[in-house]
C-alpha atoms as a PDB file:
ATOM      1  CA  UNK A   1       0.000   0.000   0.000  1.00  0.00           C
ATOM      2  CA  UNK A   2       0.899   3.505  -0.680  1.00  0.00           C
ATOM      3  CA  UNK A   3       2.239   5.420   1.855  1.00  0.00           C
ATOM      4  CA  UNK A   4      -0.495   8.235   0.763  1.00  0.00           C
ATOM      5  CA  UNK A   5      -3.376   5.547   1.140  1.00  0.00           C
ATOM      6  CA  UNK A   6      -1.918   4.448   4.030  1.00  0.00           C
ATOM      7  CA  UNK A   7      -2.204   7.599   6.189  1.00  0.00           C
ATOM      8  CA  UNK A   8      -5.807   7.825   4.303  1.00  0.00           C
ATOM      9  CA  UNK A   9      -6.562   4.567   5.314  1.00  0.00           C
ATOM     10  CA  UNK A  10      -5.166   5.180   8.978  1.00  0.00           C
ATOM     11  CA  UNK A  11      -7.619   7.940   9.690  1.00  0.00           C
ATOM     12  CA  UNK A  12     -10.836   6.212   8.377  1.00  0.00           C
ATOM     13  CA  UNK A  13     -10.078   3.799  10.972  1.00  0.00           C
ATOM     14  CA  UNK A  14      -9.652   6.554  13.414  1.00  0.00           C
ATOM     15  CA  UNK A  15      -5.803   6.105  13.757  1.00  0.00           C
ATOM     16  CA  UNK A  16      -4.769   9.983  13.058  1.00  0.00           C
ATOM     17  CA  UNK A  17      -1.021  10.346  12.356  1.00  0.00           C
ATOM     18  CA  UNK A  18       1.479  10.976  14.911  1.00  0.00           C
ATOM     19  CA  UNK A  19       1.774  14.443  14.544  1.00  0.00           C
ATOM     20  CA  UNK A  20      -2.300  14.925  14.415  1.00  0.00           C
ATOM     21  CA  UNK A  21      -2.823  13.567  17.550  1.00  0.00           C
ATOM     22  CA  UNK A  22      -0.434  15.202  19.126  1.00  0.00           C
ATOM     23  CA  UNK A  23      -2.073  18.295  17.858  1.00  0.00           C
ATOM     24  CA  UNK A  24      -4.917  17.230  19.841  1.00  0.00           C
ATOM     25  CA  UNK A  25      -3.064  17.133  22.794  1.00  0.00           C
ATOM     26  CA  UNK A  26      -4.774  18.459  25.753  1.00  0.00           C
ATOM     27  CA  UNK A  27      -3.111  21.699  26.757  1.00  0.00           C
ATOM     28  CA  UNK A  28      -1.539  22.459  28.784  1.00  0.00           C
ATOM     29  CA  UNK A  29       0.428  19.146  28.941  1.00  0.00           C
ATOM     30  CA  UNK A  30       3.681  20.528  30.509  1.00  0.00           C
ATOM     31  CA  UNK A  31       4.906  23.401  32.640  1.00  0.00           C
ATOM     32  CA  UNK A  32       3.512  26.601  31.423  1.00  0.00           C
ATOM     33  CA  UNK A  33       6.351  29.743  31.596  1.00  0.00           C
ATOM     34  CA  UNK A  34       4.626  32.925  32.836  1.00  0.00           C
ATOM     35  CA  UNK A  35       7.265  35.708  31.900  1.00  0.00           C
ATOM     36  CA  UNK A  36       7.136  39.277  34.310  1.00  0.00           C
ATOM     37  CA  UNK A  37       9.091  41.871  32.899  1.00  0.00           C
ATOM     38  CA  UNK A  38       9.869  43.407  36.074  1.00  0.00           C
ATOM     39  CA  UNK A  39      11.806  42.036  39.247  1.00  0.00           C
ATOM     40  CA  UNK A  40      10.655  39.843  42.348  1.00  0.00           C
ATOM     41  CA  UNK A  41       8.823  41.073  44.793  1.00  0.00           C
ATOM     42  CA  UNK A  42       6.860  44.450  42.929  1.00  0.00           C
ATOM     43  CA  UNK A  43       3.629  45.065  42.599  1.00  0.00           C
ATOM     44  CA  UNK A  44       2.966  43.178  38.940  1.00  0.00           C
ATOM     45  CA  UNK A  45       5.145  40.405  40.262  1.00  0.00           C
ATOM     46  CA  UNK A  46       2.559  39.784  42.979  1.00  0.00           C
ATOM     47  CA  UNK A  47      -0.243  39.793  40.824  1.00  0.00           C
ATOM     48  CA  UNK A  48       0.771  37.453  38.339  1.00  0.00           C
ATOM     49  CA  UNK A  49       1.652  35.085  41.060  1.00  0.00           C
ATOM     50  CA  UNK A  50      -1.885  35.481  42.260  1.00  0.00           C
ATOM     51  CA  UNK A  51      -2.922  34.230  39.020  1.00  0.00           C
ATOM     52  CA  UNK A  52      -0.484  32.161  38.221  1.00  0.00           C
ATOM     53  CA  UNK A  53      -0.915  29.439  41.335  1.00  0.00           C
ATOM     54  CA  UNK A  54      -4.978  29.822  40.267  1.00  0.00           C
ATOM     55  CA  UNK A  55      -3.921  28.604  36.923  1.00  0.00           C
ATOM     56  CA  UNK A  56      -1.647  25.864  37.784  1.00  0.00           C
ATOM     57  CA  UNK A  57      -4.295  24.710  40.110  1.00  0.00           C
ATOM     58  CA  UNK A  58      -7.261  24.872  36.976  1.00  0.00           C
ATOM     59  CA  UNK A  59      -5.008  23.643  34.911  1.00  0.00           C
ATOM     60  CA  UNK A  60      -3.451  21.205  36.392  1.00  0.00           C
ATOM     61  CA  UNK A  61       0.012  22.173  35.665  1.00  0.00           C
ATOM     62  CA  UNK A  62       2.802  24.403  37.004  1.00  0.00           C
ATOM     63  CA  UNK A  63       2.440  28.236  35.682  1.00  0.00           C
ATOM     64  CA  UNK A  64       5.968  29.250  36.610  1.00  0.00           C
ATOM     65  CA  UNK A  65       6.694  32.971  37.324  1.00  0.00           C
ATOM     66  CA  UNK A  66      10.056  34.027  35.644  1.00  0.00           C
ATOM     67  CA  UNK A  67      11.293  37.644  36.306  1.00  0.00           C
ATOM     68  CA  UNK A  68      12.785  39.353  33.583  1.00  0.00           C
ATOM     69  CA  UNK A  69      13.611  43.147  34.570  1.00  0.00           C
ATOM     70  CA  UNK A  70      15.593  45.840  32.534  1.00  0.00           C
ATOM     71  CA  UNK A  71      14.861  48.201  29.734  1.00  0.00           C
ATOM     72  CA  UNK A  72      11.723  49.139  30.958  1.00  0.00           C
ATOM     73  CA  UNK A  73      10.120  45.944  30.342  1.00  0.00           C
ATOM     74  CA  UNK A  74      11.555  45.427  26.918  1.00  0.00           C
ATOM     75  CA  UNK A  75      13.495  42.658  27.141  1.00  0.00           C
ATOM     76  CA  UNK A  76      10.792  40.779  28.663  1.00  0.00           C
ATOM     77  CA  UNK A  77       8.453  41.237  25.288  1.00  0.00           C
ATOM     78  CA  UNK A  78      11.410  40.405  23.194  1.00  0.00           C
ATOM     79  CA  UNK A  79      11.682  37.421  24.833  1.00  0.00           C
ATOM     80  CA  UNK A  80       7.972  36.611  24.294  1.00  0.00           C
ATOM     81  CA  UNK A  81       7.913  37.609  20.510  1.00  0.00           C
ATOM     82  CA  UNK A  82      10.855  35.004  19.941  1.00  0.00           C
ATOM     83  CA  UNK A  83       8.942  32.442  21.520  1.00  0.00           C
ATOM     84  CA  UNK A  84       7.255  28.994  19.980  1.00  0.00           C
ATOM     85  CA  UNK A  85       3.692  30.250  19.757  1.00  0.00           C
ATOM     86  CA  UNK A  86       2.100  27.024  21.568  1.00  0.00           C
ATOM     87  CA  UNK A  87       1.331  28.588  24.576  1.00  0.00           C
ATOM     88  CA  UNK A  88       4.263  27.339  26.950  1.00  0.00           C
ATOM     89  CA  UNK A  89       5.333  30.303  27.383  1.00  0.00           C
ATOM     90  CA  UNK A  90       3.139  33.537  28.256  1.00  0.00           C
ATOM     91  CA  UNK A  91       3.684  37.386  29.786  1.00  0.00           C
ATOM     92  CA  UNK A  92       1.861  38.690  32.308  1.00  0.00           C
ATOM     93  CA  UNK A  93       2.302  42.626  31.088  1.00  0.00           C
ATOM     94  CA  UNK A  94       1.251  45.423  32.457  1.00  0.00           C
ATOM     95  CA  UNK A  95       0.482  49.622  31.424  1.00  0.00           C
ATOM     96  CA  UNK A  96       3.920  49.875  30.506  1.00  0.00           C
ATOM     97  CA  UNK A  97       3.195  47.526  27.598  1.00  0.00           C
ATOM     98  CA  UNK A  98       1.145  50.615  25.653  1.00  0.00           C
ATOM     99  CA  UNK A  99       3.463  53.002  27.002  1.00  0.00           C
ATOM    100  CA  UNK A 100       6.343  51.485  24.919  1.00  0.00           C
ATOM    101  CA  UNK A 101       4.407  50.097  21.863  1.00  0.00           C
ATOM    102  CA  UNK A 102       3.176  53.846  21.099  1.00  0.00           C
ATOM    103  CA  UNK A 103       6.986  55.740  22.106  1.00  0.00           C
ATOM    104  CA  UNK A 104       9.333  53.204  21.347  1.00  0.00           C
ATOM    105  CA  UNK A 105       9.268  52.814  17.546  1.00  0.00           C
ATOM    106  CA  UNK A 106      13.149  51.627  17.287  1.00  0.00           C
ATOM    107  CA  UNK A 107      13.058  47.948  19.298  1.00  0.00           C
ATOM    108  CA  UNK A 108      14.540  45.267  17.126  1.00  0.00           C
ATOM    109  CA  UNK A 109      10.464  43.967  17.162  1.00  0.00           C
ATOM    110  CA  UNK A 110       7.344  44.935  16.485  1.00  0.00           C
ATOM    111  CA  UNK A 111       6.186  45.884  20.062  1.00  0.00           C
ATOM    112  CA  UNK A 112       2.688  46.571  18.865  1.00  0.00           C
ATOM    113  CA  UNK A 113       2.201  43.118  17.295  1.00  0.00           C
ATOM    114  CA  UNK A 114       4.685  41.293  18.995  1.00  0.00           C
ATOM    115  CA  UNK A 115       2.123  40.551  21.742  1.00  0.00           C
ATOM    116  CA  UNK A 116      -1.227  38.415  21.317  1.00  0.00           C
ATOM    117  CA  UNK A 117      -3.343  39.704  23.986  1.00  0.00           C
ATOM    118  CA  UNK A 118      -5.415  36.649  25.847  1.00  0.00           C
ATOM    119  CA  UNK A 119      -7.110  38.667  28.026  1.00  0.00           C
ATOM    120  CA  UNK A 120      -6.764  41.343  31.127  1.00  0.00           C
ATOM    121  CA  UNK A 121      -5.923  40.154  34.411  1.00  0.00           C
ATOM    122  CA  UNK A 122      -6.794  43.064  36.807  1.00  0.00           C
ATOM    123  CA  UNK A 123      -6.683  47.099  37.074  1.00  0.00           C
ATOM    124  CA  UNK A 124      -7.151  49.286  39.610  1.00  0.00           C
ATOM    125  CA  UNK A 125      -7.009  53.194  40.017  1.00  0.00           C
ATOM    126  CA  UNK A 126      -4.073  55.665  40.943  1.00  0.00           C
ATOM    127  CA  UNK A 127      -5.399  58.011  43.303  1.00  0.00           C
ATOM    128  CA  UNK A 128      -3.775  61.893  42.771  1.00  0.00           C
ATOM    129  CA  UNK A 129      -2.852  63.592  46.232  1.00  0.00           C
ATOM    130  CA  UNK A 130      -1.606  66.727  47.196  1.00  0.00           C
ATOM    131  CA  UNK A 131       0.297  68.394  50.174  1.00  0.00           C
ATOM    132  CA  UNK A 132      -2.231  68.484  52.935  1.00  0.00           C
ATOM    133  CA  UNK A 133      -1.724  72.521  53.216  1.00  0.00           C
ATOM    134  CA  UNK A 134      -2.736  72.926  49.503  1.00  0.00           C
ATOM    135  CA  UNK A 135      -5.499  75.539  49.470  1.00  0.00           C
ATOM    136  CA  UNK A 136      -7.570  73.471  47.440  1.00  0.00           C
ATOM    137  CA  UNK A 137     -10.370  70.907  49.166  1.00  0.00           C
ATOM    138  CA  UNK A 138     -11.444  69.654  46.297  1.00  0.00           C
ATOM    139  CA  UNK A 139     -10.002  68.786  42.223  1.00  0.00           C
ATOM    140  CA  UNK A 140     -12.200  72.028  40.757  1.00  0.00           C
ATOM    141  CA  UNK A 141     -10.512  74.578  43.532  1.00  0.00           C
ATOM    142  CA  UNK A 142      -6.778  72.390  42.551  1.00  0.00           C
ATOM    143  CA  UNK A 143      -7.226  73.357  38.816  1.00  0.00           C
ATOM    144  CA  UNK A 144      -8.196  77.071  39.679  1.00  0.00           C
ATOM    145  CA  UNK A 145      -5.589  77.199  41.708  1.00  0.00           C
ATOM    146  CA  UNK A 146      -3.125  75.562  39.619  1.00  0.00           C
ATOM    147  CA  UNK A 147      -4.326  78.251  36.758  1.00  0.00           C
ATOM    148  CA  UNK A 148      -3.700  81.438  38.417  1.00  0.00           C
ATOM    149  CA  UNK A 149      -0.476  79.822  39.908  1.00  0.00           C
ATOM    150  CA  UNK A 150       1.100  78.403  36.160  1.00  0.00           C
ATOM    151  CA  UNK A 151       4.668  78.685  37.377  1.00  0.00           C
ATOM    152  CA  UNK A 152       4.121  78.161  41.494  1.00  0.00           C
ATOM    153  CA  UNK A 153       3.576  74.187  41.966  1.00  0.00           C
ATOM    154  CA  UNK A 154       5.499  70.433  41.067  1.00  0.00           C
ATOM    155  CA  UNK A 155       4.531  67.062  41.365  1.00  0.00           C
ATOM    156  CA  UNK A 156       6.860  64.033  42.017  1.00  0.00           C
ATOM    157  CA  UNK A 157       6.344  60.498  39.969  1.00  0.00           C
ATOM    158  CA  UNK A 158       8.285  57.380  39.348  1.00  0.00           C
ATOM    159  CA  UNK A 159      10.348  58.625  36.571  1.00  0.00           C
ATOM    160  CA  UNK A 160       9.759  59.772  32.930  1.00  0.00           C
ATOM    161  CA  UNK A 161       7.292  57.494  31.420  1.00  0.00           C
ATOM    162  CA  UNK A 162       5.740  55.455  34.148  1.00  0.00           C
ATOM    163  CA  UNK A 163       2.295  55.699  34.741  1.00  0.00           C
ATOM    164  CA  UNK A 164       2.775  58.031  37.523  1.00  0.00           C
ATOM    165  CA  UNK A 165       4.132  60.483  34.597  1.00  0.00           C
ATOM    166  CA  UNK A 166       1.635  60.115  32.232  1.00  0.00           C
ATOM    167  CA  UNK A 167      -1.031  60.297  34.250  1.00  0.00           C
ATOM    168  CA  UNK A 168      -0.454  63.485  35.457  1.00  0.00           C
ATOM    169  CA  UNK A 169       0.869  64.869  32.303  1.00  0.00           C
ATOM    170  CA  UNK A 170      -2.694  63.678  30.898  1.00  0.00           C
ATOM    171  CA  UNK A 171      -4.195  65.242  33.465  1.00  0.00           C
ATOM    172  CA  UNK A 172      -2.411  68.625  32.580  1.00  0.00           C
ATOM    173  CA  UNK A 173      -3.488  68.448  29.030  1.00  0.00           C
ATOM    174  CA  UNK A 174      -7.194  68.075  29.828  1.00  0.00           C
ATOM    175  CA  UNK A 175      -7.443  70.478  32.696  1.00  0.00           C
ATOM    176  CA  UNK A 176      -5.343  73.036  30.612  1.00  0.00           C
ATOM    177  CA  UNK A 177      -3.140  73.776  33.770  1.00  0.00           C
ATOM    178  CA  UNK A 178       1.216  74.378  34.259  1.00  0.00           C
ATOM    179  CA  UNK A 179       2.653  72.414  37.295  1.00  0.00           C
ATOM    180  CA  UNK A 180       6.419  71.087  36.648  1.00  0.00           C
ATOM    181  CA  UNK A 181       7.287  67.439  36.743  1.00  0.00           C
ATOM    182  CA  UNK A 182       9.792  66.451  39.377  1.00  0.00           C
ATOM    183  CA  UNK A 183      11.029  62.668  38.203  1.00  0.00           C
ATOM    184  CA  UNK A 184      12.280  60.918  41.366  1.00  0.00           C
ATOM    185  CA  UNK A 185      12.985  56.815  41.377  1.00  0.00           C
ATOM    186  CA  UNK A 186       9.886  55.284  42.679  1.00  0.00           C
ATOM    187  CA  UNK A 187       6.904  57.059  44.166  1.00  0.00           C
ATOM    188  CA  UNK A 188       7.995  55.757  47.361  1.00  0.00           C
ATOM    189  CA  UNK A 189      11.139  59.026  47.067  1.00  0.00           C
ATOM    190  CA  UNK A 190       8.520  60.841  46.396  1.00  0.00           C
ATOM    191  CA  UNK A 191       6.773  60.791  49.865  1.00  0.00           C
ATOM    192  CA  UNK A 192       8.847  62.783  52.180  1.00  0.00           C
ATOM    193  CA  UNK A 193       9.142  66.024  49.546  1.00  0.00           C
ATOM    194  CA  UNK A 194       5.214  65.597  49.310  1.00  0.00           C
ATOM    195  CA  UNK A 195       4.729  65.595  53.143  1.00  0.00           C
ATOM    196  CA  UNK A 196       6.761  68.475  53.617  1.00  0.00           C
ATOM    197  CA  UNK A 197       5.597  70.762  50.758  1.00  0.00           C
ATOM    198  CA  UNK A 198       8.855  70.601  48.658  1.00  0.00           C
ATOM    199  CA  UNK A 199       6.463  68.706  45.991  1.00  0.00           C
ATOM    200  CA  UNK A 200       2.647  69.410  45.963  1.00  0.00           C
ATOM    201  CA  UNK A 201       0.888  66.287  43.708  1.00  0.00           C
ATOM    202  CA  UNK A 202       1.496  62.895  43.387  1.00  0.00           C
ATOM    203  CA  UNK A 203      -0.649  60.481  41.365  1.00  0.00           C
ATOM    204  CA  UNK A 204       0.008  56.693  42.803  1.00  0.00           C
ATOM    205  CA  UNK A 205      -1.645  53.626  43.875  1.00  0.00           C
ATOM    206  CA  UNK A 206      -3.806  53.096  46.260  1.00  0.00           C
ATOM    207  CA  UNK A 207      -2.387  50.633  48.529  1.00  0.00           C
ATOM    208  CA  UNK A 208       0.731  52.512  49.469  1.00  0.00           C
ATOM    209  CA  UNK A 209      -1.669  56.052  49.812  1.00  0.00           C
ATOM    210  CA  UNK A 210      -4.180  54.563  52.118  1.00  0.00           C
ATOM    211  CA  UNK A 211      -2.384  54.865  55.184  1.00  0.00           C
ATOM    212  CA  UNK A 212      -1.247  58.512  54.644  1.00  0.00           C
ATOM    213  CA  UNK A 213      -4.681  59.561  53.277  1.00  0.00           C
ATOM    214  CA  UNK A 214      -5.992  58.154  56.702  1.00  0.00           C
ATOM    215  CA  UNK A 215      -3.328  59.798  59.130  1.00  0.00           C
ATOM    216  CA  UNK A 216      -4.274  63.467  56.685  1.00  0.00           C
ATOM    217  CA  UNK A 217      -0.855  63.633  55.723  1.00  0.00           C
ATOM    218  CA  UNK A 218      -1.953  63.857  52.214  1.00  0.00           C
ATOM    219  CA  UNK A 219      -5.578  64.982  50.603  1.00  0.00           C
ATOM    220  CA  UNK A 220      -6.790  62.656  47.968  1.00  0.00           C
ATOM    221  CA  UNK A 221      -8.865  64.449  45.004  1.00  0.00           C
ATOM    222  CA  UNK A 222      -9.816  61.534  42.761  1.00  0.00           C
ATOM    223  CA  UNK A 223      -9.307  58.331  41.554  1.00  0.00           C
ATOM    224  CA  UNK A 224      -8.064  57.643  37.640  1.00  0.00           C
ATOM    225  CA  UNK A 225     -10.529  55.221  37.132  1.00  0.00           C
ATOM    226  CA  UNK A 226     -13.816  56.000  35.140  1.00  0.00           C
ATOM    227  CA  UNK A 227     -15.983  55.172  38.267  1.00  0.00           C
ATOM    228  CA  UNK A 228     -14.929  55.574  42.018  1.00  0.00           C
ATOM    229  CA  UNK A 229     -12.622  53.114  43.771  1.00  0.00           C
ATOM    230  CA  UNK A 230     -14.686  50.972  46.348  1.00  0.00           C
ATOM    231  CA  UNK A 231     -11.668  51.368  48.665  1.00  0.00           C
ATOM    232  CA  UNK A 232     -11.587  55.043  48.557  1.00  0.00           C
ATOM    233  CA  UNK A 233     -15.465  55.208  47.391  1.00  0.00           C
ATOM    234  CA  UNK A 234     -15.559  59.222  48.681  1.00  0.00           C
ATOM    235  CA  UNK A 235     -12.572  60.180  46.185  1.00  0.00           C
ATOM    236  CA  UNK A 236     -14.061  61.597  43.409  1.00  0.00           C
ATOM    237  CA  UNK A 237     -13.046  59.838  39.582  1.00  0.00           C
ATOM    238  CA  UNK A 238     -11.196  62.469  37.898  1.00  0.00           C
ATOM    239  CA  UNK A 239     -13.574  62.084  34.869  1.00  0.00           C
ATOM    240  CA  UNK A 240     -16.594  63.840  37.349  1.00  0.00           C
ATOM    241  CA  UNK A 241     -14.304  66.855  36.388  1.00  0.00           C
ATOM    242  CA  UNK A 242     -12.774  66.086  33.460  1.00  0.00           C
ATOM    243  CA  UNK A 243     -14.564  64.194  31.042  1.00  0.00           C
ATOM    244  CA  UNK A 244     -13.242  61.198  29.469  1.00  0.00           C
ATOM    245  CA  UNK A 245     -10.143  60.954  31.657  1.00  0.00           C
ATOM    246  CA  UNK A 246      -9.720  57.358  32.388  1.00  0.00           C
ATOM    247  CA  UNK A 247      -6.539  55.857  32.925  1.00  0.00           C
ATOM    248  CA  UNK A 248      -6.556  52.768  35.547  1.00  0.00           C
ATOM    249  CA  UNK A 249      -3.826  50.718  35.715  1.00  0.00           C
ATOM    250  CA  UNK A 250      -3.765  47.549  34.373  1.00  0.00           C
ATOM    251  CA  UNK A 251      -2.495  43.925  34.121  1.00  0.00           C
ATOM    252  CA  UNK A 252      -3.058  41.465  31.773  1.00  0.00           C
ATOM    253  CA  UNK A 253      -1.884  37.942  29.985  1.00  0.00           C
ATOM    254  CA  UNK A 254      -0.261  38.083  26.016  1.00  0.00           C
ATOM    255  CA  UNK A 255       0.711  35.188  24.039  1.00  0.00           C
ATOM    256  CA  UNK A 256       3.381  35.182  21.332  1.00  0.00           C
ATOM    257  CA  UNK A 257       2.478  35.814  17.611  1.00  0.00           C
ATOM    258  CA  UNK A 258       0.647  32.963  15.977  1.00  0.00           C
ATOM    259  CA  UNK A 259      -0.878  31.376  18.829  1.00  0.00           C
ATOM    260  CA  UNK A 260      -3.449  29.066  18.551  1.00  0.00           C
ATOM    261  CA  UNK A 261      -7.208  30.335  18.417  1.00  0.00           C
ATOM    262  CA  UNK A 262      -8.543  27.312  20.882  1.00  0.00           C
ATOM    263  CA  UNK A 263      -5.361  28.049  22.906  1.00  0.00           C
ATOM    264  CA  UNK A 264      -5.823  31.608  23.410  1.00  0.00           C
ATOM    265  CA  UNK A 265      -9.539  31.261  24.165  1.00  0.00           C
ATOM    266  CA  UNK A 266      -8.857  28.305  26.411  1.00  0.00           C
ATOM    267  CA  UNK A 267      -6.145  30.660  28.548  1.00  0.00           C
ATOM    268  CA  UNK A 268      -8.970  33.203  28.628  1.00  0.00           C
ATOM    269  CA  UNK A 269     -11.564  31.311  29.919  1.00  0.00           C
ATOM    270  CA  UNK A 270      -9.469  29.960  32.824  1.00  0.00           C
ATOM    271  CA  UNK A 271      -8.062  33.564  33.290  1.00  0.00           C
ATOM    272  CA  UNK A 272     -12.170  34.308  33.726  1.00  0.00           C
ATOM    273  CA  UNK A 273     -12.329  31.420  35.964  1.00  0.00           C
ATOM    274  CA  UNK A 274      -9.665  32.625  38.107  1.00  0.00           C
ATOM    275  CA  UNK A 275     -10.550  36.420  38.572  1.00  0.00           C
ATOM    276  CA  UNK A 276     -13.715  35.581  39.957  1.00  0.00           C
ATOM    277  CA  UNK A 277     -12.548  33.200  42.085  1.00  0.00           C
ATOM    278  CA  UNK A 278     -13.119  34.124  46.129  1.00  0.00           C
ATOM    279  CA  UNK A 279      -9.773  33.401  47.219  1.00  0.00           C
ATOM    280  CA  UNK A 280      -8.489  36.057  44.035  1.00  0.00           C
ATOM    281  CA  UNK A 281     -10.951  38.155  44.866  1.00  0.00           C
ATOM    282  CA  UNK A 282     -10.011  38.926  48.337  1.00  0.00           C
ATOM    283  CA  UNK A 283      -6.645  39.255  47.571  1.00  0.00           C
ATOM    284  CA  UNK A 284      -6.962  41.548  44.621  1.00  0.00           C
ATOM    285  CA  UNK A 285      -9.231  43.874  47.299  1.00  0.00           C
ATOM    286  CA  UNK A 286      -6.079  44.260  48.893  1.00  0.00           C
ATOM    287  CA  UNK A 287      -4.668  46.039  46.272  1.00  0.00           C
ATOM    288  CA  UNK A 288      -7.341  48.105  45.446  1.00  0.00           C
ATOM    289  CA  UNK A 289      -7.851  45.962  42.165  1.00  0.00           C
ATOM    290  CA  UNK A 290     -10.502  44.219  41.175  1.00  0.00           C
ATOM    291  CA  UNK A 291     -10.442  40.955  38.584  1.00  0.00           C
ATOM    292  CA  UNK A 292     -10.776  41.811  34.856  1.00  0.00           C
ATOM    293  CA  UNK A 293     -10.934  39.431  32.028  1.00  0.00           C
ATOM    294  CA  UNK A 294     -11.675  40.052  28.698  1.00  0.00           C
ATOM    295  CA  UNK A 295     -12.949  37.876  25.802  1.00  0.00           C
ATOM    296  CA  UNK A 296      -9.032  38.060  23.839  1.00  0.00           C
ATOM    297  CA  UNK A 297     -10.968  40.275  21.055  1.00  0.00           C
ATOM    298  CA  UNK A 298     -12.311  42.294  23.697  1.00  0.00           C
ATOM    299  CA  UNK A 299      -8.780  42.698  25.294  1.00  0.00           C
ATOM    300  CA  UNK A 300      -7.106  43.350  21.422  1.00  0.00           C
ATOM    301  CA  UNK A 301      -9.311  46.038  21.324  1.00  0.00           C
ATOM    302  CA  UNK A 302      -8.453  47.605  24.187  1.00  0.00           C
ATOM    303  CA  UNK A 303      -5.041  47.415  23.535  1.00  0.00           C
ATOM    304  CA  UNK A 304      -4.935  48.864  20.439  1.00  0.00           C
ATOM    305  CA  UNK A 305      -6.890  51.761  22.587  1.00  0.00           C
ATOM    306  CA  UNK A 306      -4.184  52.047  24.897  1.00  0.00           C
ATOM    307  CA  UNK A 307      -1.837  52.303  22.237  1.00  0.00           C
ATOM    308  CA  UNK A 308      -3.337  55.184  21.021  1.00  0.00           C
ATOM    309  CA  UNK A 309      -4.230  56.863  23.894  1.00  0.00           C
ATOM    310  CA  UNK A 310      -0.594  56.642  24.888  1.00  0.00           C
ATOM    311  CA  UNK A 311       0.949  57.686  21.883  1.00  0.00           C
ATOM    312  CA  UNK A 312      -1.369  61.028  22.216  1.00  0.00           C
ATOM    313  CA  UNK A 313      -0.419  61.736  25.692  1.00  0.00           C
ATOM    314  CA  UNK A 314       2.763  61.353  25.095  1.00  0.00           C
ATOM    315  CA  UNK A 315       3.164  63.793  21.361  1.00  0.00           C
ATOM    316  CA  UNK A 316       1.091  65.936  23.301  1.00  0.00           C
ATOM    317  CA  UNK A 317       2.925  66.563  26.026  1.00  0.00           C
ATOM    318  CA  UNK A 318       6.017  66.691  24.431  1.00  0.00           C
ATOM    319  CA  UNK A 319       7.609  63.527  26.052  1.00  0.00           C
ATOM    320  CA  UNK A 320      11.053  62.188  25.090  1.00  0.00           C
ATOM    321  CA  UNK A 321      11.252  58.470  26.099  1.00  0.00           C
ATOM    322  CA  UNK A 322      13.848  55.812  25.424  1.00  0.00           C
ATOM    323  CA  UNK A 323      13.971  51.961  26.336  1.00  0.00           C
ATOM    324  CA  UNK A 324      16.534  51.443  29.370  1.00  0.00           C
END
């Protein structure tokens, strides 16, 4: 018999090839690698080991967390856009994904494309503060005051191009208003000159805000989010004032290029699964995030928002970044 008839033969009996039934393969049917482009121990690091032991234990297989730091989260997508698009190994990216994709137009890869999106993992809200002796109560007396002082006030952030940055610059360009950017490393430098007036805005997360907005060491005046945070549920969302200002922060799963359809939508679904599990739930609450997932089309869409957005923000306000 031909070898031709042969295979035909084979799968009228039901016997697929080799290479066919392996195709069929349940997935995942090894160790899955779950790259974080930042190092141990952060903020995204914790997250995606939230949903990474969720997914092992759905799954039934080991989601490993592997840290990948440096140039700004660039080496980490490289890595990913090499990869063999069968869904072994994964990125859990973050805000700074868009941020790059729309400024950083000279990677050796196509950072826009380089990522398939699966779906979003979580967001939550930055919360802006100011010095507590601000003569402002409220975000419409801040602007006022901001516009008949253009050359008077600062606010700290993480450093040129984090969220912290473009948040606030976003917020400039909306409320029409001067205040100079102060770039420290980490908003946790930022803190002291806030407390004692040597800065007078931050925008930052919630979590690490709480405790100060509590003592009245600093005066929150909204949230970044389109709708108020539950944990801060009296801050105003920055979009009461200014309309169509949302910028939450976000997390969210990407597979290489070329991945699979079923395998993308299978990820998806168990990402679903997992946000809205009780134990994830609880622990997201802690953060001030909430669980997110997104039908991968719904999430492609987003991201190709967020791309956008970004790349406005940033022409807009003039911003010179580079990966490093």
């Amino acid at each position: 018999m031909k070898r031709r008839q042969f295979t035909h033969a084979m799968v009228a009996a039901g016997c697929a090839p080799t290479a066919a039934v392996h195709a069929q393969e349940p997935y995942p049917g090894k160790p899955v690698r779950l790259l974080v482009p930042s190092t141990a121990g952060g903020g995204i690091d914790q997250l995606a080991r939230m949903f990474a032991q969720r997914l092992s234990e759905q799954m039934g297989q080991p989601y490993v967390v592997e840290n990948v730091g440096g140039a700004g989260g660039t080496i980490a997508s490289g890595m990913l856009a090499r990869a063999a698009p069968d869904g072994y190994t994964l990125i859990f990216q973050a805000t700074t994904a868009a941020v790059n994709a729309a400024s950083l137009p000279k990677l050796p890869f196509d950072a826009a494309n380089a990522l398939t999106p699966v779906s979003m993992a979580a967001r939550f809200p930055l919360v802006m503060v100011v010095n507590s002796a601000i003569p402002a109560g409220n975000l419409r007396e801040f602007i006022a005051l901001l516009r008949a002082n253009p050359t008077k006030y600062t606010y700290g952030s993480a450093g040129v191009g984090t969220g912290t940055h473009l948040a606030a610059e976003w917020f400039k360009l909306l409320a029409k208003v001067r205040i100079l950017h102060i770039p420290y490393k980490g908003t946790a430098s930022v803190m002291p000159d806030l407390m004692s007036g040597q800065v007078h805005m931050l925008f930052d997360g919630v979590p690490p805000q709480s405790g100060h907005i509590k003592a009245g060491r600093v005066r929150p005046l909204a949230v970044t989010s389109k709708q108020r945070s539950t944990v801060l549920p009296h801050v105003p969302a920055m979009a009461e004032v200014l309309p169509g200002y949302d910028l939450p922060f976000w997390t969210g799963v990407f597979a290489p290029p070329g991945t699979a359809g079923p395998i993308v939508d299978r990820l998806a679904a168990e990402i679903r699964k997992a946000a809205g599990s009780a134990q994830l739930v609880a622990r997201l609450q802690e953060f001030g995030a909430e669980g997110a997932p997104m039908a991968p089309n719904e999430f492609a869409r987003y991201w190709k928002e967020q791309i956008a957005l970004y790349r406005k923000i940033i022409s807009d306000a003039n911003i010179r970044l580079e990966a490093g």
